[in-house]
N, C-alpha and C. Protein backbone atom coordinates (compact mmCIF):
# COMPACT_ATOMS: atom_id res chain seq x y z
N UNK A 1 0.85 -1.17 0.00
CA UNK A 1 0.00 0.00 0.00
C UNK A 1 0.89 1.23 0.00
N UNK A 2 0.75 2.59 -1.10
CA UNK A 2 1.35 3.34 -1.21
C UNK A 2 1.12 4.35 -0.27
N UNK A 3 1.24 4.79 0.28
CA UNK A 3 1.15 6.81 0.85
C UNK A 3 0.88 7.85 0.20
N UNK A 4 -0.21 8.31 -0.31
CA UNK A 4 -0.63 9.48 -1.00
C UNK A 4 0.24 10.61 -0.25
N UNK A 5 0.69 11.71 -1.13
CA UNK A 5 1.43 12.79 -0.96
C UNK A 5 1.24 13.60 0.73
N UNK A 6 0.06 13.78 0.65
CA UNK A 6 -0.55 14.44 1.84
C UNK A 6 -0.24 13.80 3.14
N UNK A 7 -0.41 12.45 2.91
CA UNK A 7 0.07 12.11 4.14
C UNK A 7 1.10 11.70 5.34
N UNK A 8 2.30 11.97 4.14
CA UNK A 8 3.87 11.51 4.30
C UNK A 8 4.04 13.31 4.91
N UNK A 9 4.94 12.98 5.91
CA UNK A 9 5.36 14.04 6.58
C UNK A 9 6.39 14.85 5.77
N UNK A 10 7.14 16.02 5.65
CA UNK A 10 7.71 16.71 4.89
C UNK A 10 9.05 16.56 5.75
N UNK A 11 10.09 16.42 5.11
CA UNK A 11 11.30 16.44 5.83
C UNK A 11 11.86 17.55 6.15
N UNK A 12 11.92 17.15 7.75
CA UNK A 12 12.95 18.54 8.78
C UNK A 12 11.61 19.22 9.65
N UNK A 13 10.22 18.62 9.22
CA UNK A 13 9.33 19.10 9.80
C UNK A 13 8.81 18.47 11.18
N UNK A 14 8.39 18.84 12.02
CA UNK A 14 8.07 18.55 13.37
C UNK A 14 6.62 18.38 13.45
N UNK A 15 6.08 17.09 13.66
CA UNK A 15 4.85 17.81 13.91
C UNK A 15 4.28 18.49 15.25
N UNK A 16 3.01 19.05 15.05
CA UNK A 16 2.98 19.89 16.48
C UNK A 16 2.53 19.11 17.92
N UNK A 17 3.34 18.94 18.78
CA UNK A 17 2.85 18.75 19.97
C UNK A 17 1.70 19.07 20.57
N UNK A 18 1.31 17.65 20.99
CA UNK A 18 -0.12 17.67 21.73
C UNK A 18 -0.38 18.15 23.25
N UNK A 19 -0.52 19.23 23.76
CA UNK A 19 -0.14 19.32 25.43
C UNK A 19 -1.50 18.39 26.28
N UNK A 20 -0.52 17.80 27.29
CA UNK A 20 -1.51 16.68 28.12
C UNK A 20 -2.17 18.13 28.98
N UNK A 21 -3.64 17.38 29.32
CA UNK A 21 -4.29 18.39 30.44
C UNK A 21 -3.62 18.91 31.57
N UNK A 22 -2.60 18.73 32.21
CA UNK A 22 -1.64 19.04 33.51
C UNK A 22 -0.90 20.14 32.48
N UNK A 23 -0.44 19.88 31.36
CA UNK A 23 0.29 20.94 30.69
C UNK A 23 -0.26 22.37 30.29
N UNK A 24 -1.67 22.02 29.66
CA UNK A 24 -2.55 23.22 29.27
C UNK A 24 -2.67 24.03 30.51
N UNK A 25 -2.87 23.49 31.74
CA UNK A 25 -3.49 23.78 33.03
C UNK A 25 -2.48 24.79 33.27
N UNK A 26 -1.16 24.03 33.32
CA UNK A 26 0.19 24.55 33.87
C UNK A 26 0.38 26.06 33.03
N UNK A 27 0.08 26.13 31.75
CA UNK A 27 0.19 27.15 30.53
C UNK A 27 -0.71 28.00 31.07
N UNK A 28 -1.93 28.00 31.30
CA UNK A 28 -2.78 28.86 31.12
C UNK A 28 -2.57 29.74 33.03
N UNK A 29 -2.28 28.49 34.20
CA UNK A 29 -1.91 29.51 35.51
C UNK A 29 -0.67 30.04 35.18
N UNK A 30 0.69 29.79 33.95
CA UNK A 30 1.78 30.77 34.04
C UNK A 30 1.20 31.91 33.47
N UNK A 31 0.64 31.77 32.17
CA UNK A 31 0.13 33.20 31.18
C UNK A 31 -0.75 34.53 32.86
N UNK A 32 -1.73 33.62 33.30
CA UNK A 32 -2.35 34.50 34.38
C UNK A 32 -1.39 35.04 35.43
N UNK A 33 -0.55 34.25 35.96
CA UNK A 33 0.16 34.67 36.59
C UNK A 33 1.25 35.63 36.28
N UNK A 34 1.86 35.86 34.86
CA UNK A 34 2.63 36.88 34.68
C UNK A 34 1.46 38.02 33.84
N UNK A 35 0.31 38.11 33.46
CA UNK A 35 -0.37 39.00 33.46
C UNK A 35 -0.71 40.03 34.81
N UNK A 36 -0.65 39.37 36.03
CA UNK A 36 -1.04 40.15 37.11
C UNK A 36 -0.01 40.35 37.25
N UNK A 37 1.70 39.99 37.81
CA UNK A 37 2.53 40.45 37.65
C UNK A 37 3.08 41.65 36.69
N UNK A 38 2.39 41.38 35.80
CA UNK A 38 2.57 42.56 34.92
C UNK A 38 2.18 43.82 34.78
N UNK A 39 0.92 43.54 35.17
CA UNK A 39 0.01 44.78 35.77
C UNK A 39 0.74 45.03 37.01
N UNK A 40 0.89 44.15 37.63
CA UNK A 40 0.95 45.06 39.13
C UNK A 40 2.48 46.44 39.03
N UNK A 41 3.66 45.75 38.18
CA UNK A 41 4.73 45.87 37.80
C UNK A 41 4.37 47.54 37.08
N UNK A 42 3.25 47.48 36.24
CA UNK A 42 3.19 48.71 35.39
C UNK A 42 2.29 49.79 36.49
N UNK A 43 1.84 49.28 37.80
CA UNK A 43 0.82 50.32 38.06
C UNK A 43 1.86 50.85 38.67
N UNK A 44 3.55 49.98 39.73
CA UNK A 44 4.47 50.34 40.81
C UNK A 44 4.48 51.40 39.82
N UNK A 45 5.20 51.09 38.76
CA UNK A 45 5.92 52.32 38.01
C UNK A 45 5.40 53.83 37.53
N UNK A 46 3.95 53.50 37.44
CA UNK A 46 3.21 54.78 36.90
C UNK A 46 3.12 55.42 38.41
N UNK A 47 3.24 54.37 39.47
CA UNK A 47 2.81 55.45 40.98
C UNK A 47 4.47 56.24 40.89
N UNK A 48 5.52 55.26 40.78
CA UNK A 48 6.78 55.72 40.88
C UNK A 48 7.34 56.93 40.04
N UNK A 49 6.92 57.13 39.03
CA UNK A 49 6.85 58.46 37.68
C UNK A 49 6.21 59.58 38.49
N UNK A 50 4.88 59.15 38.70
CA UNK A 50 3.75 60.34 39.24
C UNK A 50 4.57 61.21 40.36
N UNK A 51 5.26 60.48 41.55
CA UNK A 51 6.00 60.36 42.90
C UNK A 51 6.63 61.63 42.53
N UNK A 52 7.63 60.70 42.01
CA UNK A 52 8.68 61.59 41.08
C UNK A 52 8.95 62.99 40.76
N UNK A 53 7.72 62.94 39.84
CA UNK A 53 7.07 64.26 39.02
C UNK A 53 7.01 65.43 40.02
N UNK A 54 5.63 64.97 41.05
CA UNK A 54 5.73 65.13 42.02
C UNK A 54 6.85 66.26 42.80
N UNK A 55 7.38 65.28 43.08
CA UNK A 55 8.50 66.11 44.45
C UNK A 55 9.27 66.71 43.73
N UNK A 56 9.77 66.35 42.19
CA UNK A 56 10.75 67.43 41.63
C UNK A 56 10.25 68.95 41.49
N UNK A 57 8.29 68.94 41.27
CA UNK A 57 8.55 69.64 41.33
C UNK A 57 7.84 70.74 42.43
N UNK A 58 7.66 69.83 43.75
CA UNK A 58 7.86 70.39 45.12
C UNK A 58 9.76 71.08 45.25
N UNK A 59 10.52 70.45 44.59
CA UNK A 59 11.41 71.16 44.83
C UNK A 59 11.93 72.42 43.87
N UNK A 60 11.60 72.36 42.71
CA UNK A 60 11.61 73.72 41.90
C UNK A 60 11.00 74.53 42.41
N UNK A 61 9.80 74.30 43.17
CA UNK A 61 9.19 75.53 43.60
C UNK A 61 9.49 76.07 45.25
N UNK A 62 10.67 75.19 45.97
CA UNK A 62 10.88 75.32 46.77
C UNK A 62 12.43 75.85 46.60
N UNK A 63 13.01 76.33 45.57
CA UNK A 63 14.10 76.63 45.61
C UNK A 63 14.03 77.99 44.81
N UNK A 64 12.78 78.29 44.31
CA UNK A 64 12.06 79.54 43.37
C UNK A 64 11.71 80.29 44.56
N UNK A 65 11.26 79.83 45.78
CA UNK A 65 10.89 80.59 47.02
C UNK A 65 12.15 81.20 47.68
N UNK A 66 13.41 79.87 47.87
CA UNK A 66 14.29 80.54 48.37
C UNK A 66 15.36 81.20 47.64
N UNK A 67 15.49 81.34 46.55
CA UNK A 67 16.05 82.43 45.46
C UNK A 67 15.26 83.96 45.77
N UNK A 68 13.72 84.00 46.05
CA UNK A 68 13.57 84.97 46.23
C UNK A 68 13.76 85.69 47.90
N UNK A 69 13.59 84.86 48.81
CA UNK A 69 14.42 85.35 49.69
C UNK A 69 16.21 85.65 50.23
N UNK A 70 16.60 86.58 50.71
CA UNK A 70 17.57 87.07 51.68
C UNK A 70 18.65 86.17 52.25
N UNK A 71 19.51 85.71 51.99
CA UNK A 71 20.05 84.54 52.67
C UNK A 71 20.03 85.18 53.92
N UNK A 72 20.44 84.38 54.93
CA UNK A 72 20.40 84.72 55.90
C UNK A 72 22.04 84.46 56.40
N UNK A 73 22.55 85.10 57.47
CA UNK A 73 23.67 85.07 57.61
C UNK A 73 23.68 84.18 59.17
N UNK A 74 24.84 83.23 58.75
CA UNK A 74 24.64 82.15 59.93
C UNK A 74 24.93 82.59 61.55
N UNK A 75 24.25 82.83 62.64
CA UNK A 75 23.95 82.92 63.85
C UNK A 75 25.26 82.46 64.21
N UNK A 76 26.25 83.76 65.01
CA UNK A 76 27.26 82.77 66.11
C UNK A 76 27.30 82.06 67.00
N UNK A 77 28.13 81.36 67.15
CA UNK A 77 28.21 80.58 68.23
C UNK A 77 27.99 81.15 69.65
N UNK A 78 27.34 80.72 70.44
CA UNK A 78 27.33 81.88 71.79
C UNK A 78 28.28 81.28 72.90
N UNK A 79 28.92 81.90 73.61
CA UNK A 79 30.12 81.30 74.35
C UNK A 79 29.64 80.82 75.20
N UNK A 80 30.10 79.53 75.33
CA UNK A 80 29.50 78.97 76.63
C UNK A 80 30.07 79.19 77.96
N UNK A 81 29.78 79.31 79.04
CA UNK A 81 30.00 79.93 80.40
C UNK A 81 30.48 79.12 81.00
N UNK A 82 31.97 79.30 81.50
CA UNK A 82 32.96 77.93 82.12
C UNK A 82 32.53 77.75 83.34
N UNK A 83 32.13 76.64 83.79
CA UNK A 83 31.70 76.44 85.10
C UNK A 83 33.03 75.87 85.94
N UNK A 84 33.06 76.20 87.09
CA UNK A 84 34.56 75.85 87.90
C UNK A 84 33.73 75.31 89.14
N UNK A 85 34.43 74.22 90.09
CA UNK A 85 33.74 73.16 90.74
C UNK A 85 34.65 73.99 92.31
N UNK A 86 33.94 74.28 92.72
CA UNK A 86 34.65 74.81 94.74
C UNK A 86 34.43 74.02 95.02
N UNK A 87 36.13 73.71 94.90
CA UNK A 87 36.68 72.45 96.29
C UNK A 87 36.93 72.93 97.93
N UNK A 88 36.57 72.01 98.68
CA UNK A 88 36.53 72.81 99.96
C UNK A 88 38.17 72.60 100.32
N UNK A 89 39.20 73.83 101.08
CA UNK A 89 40.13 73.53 101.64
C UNK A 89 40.28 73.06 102.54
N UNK A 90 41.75 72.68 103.09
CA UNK A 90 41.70 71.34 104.11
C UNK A 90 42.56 72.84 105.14
């Protein structure tokens, strides 16, 4: 009995793997599981940008305040007052 064309496999070709039910199972909790990972991954980062944004530019406008004020000239040291201990004589 001969083999019609169609049904002889083509050489170098693979055919496609059948996944057992434990495999599909296994496929479909990795895909879910790096989808929520993924999300969770993209929301850290959009909070981490926003953050960011944020305080840089709490600090432009906190250095626009002190450009417009006076520096101030740094306060001396105030001398501290030597304390001496009275020993009683003998």
């Amino acid at each position: 009995m001969k083999h019609s064309p169609k049904q002889l496999p083509e050489v170098g070709v693979r055919p496609k793997r059948v996944l057992s039910p434990s495999e599909q199972k296994s496929l479909a909790t990795t895909a879910a599981a790096s989808a929520i990972i993924n999300d969770e991954t993209a929301k850290w980062e959009n909070k981490t940008a926003r953050l960011k944004a944020l305080r840089l530019a709490k600090e432009a406008e906190e250095e626009a305040e002190n450009a417009l004020k006076p520096a101030k000239k740094p306060a001396k040291a105030k001398a501290k007052a030597k304390v001496t201990l009275a020993t009683k004589g003998k």
